[in-house]
N, C-alpha and C. Protein backbone atom coordinates (compact mmCIF):
# COMPACT_ATOMS: atom_id res chain seq x y z
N UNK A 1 169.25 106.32 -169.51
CA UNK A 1 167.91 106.32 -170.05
C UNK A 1 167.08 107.31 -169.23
N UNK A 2 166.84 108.23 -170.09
CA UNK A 2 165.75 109.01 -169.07
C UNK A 2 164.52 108.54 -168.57
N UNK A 3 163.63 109.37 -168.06
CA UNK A 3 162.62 108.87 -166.93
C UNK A 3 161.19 108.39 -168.07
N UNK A 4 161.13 109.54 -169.21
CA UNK A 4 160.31 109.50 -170.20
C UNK A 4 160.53 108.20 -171.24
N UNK A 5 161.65 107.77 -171.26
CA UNK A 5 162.10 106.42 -171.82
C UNK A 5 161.84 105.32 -171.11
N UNK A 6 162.56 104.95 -169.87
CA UNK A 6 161.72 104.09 -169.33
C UNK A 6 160.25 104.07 -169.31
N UNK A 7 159.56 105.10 -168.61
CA UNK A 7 157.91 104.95 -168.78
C UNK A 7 157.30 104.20 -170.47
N UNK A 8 158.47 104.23 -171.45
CA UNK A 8 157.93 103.69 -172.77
C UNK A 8 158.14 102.51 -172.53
N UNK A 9 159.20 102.26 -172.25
CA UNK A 9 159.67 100.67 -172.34
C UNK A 9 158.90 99.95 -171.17
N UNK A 10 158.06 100.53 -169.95
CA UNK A 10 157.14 99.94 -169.06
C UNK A 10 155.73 100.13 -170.17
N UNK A 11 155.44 100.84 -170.76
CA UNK A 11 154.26 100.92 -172.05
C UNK A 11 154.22 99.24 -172.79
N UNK A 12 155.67 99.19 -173.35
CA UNK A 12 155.67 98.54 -174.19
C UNK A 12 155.36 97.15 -173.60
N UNK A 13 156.15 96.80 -172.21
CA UNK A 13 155.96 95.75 -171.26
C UNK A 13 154.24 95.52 -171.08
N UNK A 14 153.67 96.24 -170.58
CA UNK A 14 152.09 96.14 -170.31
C UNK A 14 151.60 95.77 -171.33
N UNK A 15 151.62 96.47 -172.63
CA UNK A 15 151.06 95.97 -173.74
C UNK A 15 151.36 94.33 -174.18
N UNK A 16 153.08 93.74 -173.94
CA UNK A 16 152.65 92.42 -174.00
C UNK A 16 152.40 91.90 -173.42
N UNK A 17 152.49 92.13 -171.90
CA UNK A 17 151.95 91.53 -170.95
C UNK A 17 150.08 90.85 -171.24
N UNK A 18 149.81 92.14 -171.74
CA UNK A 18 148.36 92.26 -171.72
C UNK A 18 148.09 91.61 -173.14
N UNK A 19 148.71 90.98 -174.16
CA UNK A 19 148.90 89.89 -175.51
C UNK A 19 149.32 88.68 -174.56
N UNK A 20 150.20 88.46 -173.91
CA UNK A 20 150.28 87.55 -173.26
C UNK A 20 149.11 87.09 -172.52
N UNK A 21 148.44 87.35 -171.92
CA UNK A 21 147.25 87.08 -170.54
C UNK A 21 145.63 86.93 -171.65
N UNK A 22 146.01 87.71 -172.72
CA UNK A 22 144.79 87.20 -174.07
C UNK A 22 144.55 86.26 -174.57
N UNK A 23 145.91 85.42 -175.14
CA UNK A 23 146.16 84.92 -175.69
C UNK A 23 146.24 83.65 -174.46
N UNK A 24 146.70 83.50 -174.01
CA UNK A 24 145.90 82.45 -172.73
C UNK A 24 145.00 82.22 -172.32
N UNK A 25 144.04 83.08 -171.84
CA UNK A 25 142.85 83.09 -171.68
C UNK A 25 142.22 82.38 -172.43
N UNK A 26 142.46 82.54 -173.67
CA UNK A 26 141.85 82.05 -175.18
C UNK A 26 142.37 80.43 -175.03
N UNK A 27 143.59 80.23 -175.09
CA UNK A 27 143.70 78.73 -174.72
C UNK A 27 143.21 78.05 -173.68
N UNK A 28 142.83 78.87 -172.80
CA UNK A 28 142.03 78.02 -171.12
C UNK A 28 140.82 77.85 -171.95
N UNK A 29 140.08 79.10 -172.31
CA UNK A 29 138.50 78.56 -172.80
C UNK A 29 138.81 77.28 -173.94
N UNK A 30 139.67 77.57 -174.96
CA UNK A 30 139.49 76.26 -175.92
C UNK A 30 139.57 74.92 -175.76
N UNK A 31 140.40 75.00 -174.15
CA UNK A 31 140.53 73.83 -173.20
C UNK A 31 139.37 73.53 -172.64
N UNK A 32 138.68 73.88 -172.67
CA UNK A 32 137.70 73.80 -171.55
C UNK A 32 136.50 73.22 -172.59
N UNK A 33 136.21 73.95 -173.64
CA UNK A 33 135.64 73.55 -174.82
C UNK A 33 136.19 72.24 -175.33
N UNK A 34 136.91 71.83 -175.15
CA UNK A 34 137.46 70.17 -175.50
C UNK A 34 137.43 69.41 -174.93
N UNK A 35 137.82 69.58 -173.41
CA UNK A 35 136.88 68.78 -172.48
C UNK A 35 135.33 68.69 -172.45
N UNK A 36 134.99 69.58 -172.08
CA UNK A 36 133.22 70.04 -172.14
C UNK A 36 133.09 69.14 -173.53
N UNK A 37 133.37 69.07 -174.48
CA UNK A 37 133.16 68.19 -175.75
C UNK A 37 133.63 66.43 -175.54
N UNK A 38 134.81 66.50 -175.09
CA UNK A 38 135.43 64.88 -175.00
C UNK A 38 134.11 64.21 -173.92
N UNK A 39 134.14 64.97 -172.89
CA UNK A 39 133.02 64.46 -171.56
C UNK A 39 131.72 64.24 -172.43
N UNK A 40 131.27 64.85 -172.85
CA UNK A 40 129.74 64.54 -173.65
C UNK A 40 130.33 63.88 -174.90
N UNK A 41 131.39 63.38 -175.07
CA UNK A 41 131.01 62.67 -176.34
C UNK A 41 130.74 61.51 -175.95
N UNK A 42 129.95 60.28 -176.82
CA UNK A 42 128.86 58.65 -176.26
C UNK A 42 130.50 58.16 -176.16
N UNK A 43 130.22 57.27 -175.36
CA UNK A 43 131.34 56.33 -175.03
C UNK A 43 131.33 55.05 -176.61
N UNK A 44 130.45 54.74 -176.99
CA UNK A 44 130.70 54.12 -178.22
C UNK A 44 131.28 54.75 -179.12
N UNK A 45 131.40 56.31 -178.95
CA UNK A 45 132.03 57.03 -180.48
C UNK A 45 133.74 57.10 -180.32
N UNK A 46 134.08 57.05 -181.25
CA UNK A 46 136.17 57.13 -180.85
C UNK A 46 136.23 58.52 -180.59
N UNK A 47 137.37 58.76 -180.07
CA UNK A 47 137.80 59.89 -180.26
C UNK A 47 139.02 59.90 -180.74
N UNK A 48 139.74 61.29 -181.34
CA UNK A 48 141.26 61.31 -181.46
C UNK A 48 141.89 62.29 -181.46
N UNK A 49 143.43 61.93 -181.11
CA UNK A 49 144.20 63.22 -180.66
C UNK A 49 144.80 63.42 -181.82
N UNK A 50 145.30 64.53 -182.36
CA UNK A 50 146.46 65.22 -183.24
C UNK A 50 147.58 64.82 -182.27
N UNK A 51 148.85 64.08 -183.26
CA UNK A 51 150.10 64.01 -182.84
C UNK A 51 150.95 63.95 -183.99
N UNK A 52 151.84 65.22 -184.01
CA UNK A 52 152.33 65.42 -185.05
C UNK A 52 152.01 65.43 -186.62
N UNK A 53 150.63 65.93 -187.09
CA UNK A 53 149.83 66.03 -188.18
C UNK A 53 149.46 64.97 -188.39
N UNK A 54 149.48 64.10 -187.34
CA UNK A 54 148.36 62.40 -187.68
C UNK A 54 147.32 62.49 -186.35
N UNK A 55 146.17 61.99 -186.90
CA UNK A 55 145.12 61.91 -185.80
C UNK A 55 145.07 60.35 -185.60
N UNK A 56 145.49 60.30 -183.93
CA UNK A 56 145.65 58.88 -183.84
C UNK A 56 144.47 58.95 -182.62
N UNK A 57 143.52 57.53 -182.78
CA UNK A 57 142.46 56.93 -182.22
C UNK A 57 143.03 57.22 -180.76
N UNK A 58 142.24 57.44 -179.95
CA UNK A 58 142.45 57.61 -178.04
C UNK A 58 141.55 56.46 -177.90
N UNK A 59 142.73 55.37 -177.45
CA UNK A 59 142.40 53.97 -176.59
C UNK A 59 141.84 54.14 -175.14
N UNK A 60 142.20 54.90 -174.29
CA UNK A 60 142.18 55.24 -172.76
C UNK A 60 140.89 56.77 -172.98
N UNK A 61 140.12 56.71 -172.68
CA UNK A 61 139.14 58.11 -172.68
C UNK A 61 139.51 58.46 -171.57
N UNK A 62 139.43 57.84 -170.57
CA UNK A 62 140.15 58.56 -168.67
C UNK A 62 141.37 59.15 -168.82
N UNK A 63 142.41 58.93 -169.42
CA UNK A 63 143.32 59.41 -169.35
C UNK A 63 143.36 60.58 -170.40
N UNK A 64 142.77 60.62 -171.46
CA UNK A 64 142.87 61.96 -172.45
C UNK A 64 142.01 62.63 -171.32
N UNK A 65 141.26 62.51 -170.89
CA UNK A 65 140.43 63.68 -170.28
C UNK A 65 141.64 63.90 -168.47
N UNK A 66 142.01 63.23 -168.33
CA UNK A 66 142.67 63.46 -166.92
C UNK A 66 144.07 64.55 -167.62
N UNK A 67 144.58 63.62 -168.90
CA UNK A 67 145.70 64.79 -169.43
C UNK A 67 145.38 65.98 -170.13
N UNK A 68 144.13 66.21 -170.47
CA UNK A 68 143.51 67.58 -170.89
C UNK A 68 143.14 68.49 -169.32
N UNK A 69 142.81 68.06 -168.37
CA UNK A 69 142.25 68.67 -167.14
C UNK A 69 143.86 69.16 -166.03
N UNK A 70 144.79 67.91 -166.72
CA UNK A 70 146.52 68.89 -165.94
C UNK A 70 146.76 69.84 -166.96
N UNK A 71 146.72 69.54 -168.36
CA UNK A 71 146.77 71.35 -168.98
C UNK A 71 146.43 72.08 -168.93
N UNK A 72 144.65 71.74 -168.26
CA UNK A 72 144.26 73.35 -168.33
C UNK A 72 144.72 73.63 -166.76
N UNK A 73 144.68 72.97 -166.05
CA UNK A 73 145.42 73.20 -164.78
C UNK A 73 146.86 73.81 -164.65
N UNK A 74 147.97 73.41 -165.64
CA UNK A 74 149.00 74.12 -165.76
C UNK A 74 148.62 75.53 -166.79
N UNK A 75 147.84 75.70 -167.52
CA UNK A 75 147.49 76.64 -168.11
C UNK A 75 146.51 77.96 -167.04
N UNK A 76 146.14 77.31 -166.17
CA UNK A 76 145.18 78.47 -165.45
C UNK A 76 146.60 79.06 -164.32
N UNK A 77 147.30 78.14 -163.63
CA UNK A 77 148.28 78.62 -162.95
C UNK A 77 149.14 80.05 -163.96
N UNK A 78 149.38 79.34 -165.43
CA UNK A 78 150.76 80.19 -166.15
C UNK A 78 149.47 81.51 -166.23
N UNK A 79 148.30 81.29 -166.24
CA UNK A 79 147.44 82.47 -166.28
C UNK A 79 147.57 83.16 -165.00
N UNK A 80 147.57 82.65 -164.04
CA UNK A 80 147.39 83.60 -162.84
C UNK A 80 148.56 84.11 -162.41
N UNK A 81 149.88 83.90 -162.83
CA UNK A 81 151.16 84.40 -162.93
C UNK A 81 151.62 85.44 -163.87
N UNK A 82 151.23 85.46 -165.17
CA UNK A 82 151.11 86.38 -166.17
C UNK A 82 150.02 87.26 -165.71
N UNK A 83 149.06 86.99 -164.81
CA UNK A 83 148.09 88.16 -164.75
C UNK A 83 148.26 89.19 -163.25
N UNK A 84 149.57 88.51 -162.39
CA UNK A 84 150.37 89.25 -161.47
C UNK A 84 151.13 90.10 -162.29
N UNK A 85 151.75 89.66 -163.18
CA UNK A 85 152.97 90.44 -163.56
C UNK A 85 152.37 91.43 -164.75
N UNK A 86 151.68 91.10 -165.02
CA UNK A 86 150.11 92.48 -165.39
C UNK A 86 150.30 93.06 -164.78
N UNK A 87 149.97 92.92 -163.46
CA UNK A 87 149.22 94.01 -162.60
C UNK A 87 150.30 95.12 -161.95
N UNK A 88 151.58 94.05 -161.59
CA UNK A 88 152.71 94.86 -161.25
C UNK A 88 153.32 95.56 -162.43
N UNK A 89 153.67 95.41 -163.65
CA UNK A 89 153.52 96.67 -164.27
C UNK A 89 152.71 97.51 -164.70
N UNK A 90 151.70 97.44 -164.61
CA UNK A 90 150.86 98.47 -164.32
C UNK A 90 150.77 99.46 -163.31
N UNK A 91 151.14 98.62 -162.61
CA UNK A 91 151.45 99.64 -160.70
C UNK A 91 152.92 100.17 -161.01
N UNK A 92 153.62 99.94 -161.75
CA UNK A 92 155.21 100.36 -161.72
C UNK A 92 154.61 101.43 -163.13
N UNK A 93 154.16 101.10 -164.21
CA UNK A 93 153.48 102.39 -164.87
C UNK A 93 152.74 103.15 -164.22
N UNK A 94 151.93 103.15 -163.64
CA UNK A 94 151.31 104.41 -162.91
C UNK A 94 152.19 105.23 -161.64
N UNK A 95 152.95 104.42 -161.20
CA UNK A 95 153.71 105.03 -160.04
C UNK A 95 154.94 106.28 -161.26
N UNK A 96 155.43 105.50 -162.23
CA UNK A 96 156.28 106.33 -162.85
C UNK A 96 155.31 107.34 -163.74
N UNK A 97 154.02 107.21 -164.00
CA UNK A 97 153.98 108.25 -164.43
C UNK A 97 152.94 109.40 -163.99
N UNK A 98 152.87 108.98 -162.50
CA UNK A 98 152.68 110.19 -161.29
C UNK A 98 153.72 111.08 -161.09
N UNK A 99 155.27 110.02 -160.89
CA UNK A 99 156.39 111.00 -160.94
C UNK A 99 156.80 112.17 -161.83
N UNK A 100 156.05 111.42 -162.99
CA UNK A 100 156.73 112.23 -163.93
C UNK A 100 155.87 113.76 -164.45
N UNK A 101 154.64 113.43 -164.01
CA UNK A 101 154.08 114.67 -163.81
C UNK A 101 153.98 115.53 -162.60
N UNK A 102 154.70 115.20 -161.82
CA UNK A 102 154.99 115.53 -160.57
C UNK A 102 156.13 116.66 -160.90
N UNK A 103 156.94 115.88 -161.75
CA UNK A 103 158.30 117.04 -162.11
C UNK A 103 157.86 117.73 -163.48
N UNK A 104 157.20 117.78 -163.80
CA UNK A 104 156.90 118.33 -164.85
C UNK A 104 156.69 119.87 -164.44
């Protein structure tokens, strides 16, 4: 594979990288928006979860909100890992394509 080929296939990497780290982001805020919503909703009103295309009543409010606050918690981690491996191909794209105008 030449040098001009790889630099595509590091193109193509960044670009999903960078769909990947969007598209998360977007699920942390909608998380956050559901909490921020479950927390202000009156304690007399029900709430309910989607499970498997049925919306079933949430008996426990502490615990939907404690198991919405470890997702977005496992969701901000898978964010800050996807947004390393951003950054390092980006640094592995720019390093290759210094080289490559270097030999040019």
């Amino acid at each position: 594979m030449s040098e001009l080929e790889r630099l595509q296939v590091v193109v193509g990497e960044v670009q999903a990288a960078r769909q990947q780290v969007a598209t998360v982001r977007n699920q942390v805020a909608e998380l956050e928006g559901t909490i921020a919503a479950v927390e202000a909703q009156p304690e007399g009103l029900a709430l309910h979860r989607h499970l498997g295309g049925v919306l079933i009543e949430v008996a426990d409010r502490a615990t939907l909100i404690e198991d919405l606050k470890a997702s977005h918690a496992r969701l901000q981690e898978h964010l800050q890992r996807l947004t390393e491996h951003e950054a390092r191909l980006i640094e592995a794209y720019e390093t290759m394509r210094k080289d490559l105008e270097g030999s040019a």
